[in-house]
Protein backbone atom coordinates (compact mmCIF):
# COMPACT_ATOMS: atom_id res chain seq x y z
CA UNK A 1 -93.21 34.94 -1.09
CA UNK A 2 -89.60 35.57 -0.05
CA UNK A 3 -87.78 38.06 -2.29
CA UNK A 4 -85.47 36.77 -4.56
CA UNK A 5 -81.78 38.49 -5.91
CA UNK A 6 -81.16 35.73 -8.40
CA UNK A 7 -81.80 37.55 -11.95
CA UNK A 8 -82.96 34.53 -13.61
CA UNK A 9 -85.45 34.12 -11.17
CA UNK A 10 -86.73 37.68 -11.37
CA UNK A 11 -86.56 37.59 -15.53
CA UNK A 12 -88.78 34.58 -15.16
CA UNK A 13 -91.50 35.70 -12.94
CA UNK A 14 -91.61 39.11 -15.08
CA UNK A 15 -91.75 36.68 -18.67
CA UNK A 16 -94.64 34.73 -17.57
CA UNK A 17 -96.71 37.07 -16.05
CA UNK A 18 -96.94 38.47 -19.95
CA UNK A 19 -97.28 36.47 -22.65
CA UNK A 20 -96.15 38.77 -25.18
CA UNK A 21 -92.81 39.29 -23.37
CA UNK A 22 -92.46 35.38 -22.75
CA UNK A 23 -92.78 35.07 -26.82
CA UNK A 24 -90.26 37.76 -27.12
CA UNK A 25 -87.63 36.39 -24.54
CA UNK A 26 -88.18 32.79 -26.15
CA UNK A 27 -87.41 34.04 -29.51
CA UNK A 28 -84.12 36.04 -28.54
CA UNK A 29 -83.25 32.98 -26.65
CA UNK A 30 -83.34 31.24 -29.84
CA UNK A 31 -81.63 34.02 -32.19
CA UNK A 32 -78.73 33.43 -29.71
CA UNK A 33 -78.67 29.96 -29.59
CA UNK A 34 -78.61 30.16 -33.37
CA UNK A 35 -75.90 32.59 -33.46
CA UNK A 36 -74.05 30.48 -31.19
CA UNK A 37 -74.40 27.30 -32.72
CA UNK A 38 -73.14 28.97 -35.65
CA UNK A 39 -69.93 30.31 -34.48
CA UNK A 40 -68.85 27.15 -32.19
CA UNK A 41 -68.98 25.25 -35.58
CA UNK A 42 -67.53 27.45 -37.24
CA UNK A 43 -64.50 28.28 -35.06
CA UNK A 44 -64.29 24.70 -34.18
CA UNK A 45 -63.56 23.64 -37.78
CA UNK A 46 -60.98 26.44 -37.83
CA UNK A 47 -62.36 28.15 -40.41
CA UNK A 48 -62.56 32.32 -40.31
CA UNK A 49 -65.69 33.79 -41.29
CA UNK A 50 -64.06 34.55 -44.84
CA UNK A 51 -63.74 30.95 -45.44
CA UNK A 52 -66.97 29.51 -44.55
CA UNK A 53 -68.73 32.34 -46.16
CA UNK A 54 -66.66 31.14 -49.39
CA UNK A 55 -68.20 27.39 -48.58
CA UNK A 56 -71.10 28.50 -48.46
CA UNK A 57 -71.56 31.26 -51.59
CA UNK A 58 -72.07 34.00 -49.61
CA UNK A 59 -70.39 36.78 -48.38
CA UNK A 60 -68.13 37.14 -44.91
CA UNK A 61 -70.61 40.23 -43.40
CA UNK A 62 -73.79 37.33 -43.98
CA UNK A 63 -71.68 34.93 -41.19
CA UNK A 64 -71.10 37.64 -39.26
CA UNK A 65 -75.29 38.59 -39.37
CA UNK A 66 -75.59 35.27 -38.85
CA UNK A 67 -73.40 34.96 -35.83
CA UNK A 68 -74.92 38.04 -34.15
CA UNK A 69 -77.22 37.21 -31.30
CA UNK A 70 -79.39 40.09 -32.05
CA UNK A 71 -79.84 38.99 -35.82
CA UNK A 72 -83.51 37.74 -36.42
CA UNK A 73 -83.29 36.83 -40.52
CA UNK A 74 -82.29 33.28 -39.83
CA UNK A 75 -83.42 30.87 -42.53
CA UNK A 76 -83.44 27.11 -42.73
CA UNK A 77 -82.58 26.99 -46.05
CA UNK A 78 -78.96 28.82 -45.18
CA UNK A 79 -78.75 26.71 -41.61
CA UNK A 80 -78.55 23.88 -43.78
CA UNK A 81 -76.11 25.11 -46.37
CA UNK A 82 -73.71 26.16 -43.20
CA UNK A 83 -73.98 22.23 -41.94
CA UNK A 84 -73.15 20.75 -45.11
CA UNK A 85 -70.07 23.35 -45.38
CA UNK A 86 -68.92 22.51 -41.88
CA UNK A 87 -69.69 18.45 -41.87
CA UNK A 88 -72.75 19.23 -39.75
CA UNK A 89 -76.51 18.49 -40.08
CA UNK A 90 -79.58 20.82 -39.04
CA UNK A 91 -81.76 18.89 -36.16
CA UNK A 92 -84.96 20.42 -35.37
CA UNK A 93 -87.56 19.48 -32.63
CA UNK A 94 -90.72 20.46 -31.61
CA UNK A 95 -91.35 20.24 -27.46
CA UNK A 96 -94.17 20.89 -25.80
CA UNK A 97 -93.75 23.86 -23.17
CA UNK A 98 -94.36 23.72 -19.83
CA UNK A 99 -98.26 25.23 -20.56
CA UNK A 100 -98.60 22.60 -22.97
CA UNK A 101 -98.11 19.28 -21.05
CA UNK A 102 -101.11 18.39 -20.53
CA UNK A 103 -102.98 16.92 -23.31
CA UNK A 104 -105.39 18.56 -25.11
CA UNK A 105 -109.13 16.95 -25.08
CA UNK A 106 -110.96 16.45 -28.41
CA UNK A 107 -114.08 17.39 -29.49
């Protein structure tokens, strides 16, 4: 196999030989995607974290947890309090991954 610079490339290989560092990689992936969501609606509403925290009852360090890619309390229950501030709705989906394609027989 020809060696390989590209750090994505390398981050994958190491993630899948362990499944337990796959999980973990998956789940910061989402923490940031979370975080970023966040903040792009935020910021694209114009609103400061001051003012959405106001929105949404809380307090203007919570948005700032909440924005934080490394911040792992996320809860539905405020996701959905943020859309409603902002003019937004919470979409969830469930995909299969890529080790789950293939159907599963029954018994």
């Amino acid at each position: 196999m020809p060696q390989t610079n590209d750090a994505v490339k390398i981050i994958d290989k190491m993630t899948r030989s362990d499944p337990l560092v796959e999980a973990m990689v998956a789940q910061a992936s989402i923490n940031a995607l979370v975080a970023q969501l966040i903040y792009k609606a935020r910021t694209s509403s114009g609103l400061t974290q001051k003012q959405l925290a106001e929105l949404v009852g809380t307090k203007q360090p919570v948005i700032a947890r909440l924005e934080d890619a490394d911040y792992e309390g996320h809860s539905l229950s405020m996701l959905e309090k943020i859309a409603r501030a902002l003019n937004h709705r919470v979409v969830i989906d469930l995909i299969p991954t890529e080790h789950e394609l293939h159907p599963v027989s029954k018994y």
